[in-house]
N, C-alpha and C. Protein backbone atom coordinates (compact mmCIF):
# COMPACT_ATOMS: atom_id res chain seq x y z
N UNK A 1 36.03 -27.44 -19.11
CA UNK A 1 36.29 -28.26 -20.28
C UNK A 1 35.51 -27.71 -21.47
N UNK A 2 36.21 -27.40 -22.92
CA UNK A 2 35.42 -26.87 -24.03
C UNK A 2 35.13 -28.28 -24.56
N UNK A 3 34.01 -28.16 -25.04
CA UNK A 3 33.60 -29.42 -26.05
C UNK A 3 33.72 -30.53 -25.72
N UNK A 4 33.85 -30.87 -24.39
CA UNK A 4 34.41 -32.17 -23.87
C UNK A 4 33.43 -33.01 -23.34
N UNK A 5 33.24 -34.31 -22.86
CA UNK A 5 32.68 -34.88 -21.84
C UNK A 5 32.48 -34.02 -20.40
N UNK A 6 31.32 -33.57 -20.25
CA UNK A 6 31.61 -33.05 -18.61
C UNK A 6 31.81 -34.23 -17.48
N UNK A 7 32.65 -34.49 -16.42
CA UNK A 7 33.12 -35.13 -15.50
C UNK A 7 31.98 -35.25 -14.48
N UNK A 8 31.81 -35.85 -13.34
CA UNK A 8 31.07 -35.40 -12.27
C UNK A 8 31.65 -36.44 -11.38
N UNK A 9 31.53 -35.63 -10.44
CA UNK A 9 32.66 -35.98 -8.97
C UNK A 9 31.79 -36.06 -7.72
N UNK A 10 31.21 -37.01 -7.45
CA UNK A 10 30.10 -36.83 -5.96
C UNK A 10 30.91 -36.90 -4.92
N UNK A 11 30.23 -36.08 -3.75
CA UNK A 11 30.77 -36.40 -3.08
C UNK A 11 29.72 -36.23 -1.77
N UNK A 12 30.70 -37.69 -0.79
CA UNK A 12 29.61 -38.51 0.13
C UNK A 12 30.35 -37.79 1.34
N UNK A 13 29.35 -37.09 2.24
CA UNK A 13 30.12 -36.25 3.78
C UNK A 13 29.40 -37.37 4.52
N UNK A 14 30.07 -38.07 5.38
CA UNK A 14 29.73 -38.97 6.22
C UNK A 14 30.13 -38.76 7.82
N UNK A 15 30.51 -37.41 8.07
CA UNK A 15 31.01 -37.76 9.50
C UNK A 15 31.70 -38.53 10.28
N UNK A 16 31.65 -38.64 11.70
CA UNK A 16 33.10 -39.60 11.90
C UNK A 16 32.56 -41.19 11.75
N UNK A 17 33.57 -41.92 11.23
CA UNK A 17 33.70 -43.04 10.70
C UNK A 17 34.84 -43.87 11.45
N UNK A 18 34.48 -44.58 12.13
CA UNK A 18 35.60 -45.46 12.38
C UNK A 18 36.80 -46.16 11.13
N UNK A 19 37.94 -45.43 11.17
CA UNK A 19 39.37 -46.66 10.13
C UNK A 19 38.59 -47.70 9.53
N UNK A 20 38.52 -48.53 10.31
CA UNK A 20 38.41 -49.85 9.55
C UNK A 20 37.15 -50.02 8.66
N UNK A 21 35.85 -49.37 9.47
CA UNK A 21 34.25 -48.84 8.41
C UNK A 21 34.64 -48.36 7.32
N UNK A 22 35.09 -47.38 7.52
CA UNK A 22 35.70 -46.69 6.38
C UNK A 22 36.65 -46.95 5.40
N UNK A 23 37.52 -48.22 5.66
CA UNK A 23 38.24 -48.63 5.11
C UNK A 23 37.45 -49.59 4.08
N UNK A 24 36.78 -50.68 5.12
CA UNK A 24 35.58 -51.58 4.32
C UNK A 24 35.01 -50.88 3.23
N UNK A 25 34.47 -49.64 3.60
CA UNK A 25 33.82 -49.25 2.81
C UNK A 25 34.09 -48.71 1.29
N UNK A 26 35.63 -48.45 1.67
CA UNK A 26 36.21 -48.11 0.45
C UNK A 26 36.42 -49.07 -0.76
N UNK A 27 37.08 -50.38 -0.01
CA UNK A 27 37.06 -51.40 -0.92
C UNK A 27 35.68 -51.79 -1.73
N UNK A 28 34.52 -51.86 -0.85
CA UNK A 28 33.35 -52.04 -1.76
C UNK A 28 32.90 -51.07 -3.15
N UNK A 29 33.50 -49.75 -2.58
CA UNK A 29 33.35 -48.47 -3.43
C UNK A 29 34.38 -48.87 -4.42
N UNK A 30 35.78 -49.12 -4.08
CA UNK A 30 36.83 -49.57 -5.45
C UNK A 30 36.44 -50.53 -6.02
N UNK A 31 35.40 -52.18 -5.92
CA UNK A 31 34.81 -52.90 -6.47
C UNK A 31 33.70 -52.37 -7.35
N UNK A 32 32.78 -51.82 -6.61
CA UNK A 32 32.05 -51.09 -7.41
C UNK A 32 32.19 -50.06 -9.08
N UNK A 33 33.45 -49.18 -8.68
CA UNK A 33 33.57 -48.56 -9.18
C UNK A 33 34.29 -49.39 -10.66
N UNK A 34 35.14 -50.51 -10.29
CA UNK A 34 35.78 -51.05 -11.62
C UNK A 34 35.03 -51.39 -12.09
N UNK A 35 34.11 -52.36 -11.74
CA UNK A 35 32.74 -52.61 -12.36
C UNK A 35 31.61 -51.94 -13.12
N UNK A 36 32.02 -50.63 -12.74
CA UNK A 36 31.07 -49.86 -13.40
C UNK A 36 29.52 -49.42 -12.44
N UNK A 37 29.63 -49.85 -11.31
CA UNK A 37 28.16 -49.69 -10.79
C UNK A 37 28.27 -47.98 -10.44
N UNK A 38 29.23 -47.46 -10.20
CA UNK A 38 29.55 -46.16 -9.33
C UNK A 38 30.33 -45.27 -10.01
N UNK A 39 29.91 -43.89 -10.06
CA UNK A 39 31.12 -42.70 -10.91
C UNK A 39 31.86 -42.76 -9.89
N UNK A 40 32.59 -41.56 -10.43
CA UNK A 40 34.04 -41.26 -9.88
C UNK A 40 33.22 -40.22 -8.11
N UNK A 41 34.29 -40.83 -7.34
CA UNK A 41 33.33 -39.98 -6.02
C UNK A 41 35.11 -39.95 -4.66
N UNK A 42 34.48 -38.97 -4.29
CA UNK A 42 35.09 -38.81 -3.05
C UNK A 42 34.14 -38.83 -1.67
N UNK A 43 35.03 -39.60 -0.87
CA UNK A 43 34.11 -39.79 0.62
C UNK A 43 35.24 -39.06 1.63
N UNK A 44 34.48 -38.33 2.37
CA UNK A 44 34.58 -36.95 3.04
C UNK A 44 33.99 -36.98 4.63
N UNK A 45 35.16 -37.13 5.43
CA UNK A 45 34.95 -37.57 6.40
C UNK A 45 35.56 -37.23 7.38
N UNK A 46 35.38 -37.93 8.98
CA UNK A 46 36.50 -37.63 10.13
C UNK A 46 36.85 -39.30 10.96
N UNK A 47 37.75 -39.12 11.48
CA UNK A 47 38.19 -40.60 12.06
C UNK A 47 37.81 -40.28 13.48
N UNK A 48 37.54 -40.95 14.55
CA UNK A 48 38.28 -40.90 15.77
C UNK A 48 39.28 -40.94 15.93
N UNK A 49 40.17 -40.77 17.49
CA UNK A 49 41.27 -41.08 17.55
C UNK A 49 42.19 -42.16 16.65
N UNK A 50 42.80 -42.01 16.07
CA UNK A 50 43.44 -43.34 15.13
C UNK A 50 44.92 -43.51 15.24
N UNK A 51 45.70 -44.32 14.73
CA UNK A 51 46.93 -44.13 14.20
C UNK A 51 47.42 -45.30 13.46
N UNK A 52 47.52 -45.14 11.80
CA UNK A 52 47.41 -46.04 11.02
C UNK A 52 49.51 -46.07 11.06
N UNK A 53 49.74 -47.65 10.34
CA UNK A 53 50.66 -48.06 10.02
C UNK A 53 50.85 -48.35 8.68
N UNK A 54 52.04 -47.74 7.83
CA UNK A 54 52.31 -48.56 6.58
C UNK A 54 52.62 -49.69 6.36
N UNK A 55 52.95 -49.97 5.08
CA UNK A 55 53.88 -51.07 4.68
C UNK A 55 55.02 -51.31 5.58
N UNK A 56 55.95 -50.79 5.94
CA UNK A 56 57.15 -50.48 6.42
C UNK A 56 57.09 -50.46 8.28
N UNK A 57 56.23 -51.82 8.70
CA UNK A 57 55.59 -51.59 9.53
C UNK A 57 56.64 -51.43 11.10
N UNK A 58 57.90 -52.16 10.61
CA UNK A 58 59.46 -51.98 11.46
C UNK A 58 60.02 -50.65 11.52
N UNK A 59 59.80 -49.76 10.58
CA UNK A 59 60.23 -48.44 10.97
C UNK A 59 59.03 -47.72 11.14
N UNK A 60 57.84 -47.72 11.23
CA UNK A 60 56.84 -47.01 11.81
C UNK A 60 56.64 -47.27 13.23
N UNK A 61 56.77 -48.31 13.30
CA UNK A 61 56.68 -48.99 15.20
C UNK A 61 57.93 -48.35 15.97
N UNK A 62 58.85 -48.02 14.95
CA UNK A 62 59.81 -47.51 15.97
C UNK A 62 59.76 -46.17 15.97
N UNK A 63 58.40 -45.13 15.41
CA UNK A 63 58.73 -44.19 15.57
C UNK A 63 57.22 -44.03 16.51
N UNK A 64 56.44 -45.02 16.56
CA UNK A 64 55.08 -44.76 17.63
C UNK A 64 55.75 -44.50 19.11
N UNK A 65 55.65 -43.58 19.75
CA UNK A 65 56.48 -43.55 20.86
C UNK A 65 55.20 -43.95 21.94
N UNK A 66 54.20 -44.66 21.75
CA UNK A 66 53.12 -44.91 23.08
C UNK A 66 53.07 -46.41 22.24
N UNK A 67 52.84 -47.61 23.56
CA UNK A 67 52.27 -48.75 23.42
C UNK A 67 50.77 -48.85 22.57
N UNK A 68 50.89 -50.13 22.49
CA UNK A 68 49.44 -50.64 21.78
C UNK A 68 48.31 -49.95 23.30
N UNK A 69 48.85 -50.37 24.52
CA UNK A 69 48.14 -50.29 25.75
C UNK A 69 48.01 -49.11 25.93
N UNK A 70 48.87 -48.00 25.80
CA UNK A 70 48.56 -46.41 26.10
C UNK A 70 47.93 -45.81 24.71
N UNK A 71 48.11 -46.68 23.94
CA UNK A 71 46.78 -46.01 22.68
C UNK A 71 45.21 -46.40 23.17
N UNK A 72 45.21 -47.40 23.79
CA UNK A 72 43.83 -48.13 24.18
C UNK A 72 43.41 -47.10 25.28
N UNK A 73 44.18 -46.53 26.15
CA UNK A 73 44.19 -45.58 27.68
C UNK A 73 43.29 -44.31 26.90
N UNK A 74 43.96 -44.08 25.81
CA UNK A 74 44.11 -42.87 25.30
C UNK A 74 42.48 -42.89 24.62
N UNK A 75 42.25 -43.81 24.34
CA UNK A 75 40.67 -43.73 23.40
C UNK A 75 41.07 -44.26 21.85
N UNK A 76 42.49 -44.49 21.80
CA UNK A 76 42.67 -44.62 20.00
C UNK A 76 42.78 -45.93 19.59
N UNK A 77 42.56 -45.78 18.37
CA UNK A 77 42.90 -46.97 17.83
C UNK A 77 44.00 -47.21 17.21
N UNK A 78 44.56 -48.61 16.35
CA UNK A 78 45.77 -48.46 16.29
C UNK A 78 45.98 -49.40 14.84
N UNK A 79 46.07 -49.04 13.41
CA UNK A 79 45.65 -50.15 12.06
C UNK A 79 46.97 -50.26 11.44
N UNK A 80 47.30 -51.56 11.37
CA UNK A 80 48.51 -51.94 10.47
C UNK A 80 47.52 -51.90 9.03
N UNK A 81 48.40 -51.13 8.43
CA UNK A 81 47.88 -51.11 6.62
C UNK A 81 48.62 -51.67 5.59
N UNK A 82 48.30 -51.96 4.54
CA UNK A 82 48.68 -52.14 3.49
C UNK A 82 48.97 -50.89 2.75
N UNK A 83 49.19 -50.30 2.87
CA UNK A 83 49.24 -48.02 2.42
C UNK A 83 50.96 -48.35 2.13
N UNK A 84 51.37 -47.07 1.58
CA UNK A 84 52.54 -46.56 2.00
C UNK A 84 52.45 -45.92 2.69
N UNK A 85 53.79 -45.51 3.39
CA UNK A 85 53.87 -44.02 4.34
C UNK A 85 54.24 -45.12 5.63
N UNK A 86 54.38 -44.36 6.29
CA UNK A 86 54.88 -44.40 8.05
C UNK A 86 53.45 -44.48 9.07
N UNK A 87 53.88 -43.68 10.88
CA UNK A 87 52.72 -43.16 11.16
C UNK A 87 51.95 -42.54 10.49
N UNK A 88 50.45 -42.23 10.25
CA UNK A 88 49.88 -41.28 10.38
C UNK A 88 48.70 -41.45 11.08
N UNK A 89 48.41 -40.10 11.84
CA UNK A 89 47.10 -39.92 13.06
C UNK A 89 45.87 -38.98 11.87
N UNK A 90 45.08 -39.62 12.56
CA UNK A 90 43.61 -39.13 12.36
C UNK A 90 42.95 -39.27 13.71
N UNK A 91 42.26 -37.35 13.43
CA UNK A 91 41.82 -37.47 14.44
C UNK A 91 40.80 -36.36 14.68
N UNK A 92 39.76 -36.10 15.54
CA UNK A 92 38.28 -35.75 15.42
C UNK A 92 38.63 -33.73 14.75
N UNK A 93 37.46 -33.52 13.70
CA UNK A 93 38.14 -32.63 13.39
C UNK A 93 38.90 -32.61 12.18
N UNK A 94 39.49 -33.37 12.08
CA UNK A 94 40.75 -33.23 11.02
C UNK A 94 40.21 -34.32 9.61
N UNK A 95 39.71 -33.12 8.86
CA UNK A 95 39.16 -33.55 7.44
C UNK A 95 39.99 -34.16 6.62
N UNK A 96 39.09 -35.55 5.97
CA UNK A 96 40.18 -37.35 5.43
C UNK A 96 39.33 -37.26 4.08
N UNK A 97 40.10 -37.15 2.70
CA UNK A 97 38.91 -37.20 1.95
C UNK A 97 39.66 -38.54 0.99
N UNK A 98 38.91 -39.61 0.78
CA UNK A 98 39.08 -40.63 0.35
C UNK A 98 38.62 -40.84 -1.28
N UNK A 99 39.45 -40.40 -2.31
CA UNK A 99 38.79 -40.21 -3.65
C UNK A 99 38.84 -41.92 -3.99
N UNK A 100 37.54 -41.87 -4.99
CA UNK A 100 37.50 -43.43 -5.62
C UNK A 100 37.38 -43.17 -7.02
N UNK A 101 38.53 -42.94 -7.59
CA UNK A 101 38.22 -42.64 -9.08
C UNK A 101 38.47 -43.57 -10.26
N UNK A 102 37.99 -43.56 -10.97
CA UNK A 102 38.54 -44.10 -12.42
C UNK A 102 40.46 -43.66 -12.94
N UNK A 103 41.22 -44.07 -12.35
CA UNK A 103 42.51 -42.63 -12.99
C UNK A 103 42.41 -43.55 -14.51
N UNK A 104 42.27 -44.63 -15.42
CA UNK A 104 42.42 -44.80 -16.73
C UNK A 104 41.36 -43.75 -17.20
N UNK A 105 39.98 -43.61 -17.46
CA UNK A 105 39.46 -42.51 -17.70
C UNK A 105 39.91 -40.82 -17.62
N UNK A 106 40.67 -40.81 -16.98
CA UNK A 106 41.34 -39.52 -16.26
C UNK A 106 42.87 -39.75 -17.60
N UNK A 107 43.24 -40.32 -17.53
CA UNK A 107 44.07 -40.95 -18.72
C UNK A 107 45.80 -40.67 -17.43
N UNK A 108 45.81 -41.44 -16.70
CA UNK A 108 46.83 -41.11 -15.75
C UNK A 108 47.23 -42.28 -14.97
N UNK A 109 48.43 -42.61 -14.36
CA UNK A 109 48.57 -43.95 -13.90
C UNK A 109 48.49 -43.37 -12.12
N UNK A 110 49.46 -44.26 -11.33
CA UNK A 110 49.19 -44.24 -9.95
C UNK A 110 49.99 -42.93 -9.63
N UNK A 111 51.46 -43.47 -10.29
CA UNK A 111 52.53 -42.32 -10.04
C UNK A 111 52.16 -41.15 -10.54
N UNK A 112 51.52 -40.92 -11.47
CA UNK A 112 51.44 -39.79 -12.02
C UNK A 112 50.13 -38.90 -11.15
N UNK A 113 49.82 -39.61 -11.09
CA UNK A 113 48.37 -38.99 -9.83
C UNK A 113 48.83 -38.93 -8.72
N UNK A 114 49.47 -39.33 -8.08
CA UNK A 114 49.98 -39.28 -6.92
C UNK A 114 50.82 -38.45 -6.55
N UNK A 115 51.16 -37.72 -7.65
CA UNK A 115 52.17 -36.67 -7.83
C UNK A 115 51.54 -35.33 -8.04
């Protein structure tokens, strides 16, 4: 950036985190952050076994091909969300980075960031 505000972007490596910790934790971080207590940050992390659900929770169930009971066999867990999207697995290993930003500061809406 010439002449600009410089930005700063922290970021928190936390290791594996259980879904739902991590989920909690985010919301406190998105409270925080409207409020003003917290910059803009990304949390940088791993799940255990997981397998989250969207909105759309009738066509994601029909594409989980293992029970609630053979996810439990298996070691995983299993989160109906409020998200978009379908399945998706998280799982040990496989780097989740959870940004908590300002996007009005950024001067950008959801769609447009999301894109």
């Amino acid at each position: 950036m010439s002449g600009g505000a410089r930005r700063v972007l922290k970021a928190w490596r936390l290791g594996v985190v259980k879904y739902g910790e991590a989920l909690q934790l985010q919301e406190r971080l998105v409270a925080d952050r409207k409020a003003g207590r917290v910059g803009d940050l990304v949390l940088s992390l791993q799940h255990p076994l997981t397998y989250t659900l969207g909105k759309r929770r009738e066509k994601a169930e029909r594409k989980l091909l293992a029970s609630d009971a053979e996810l439990r066999a298996l070691g995983a867990e299993l989160h109906r969300t409020e998200r978009g999207g379908d399945v998706t697995f998280h799982g040990p290993r496989q780097a989740v980075l959870y940004p908590v930003l300002s996007l009005l500061a950024l001067g950008l809406g959801t769609r447009r960031y999301a894109r």
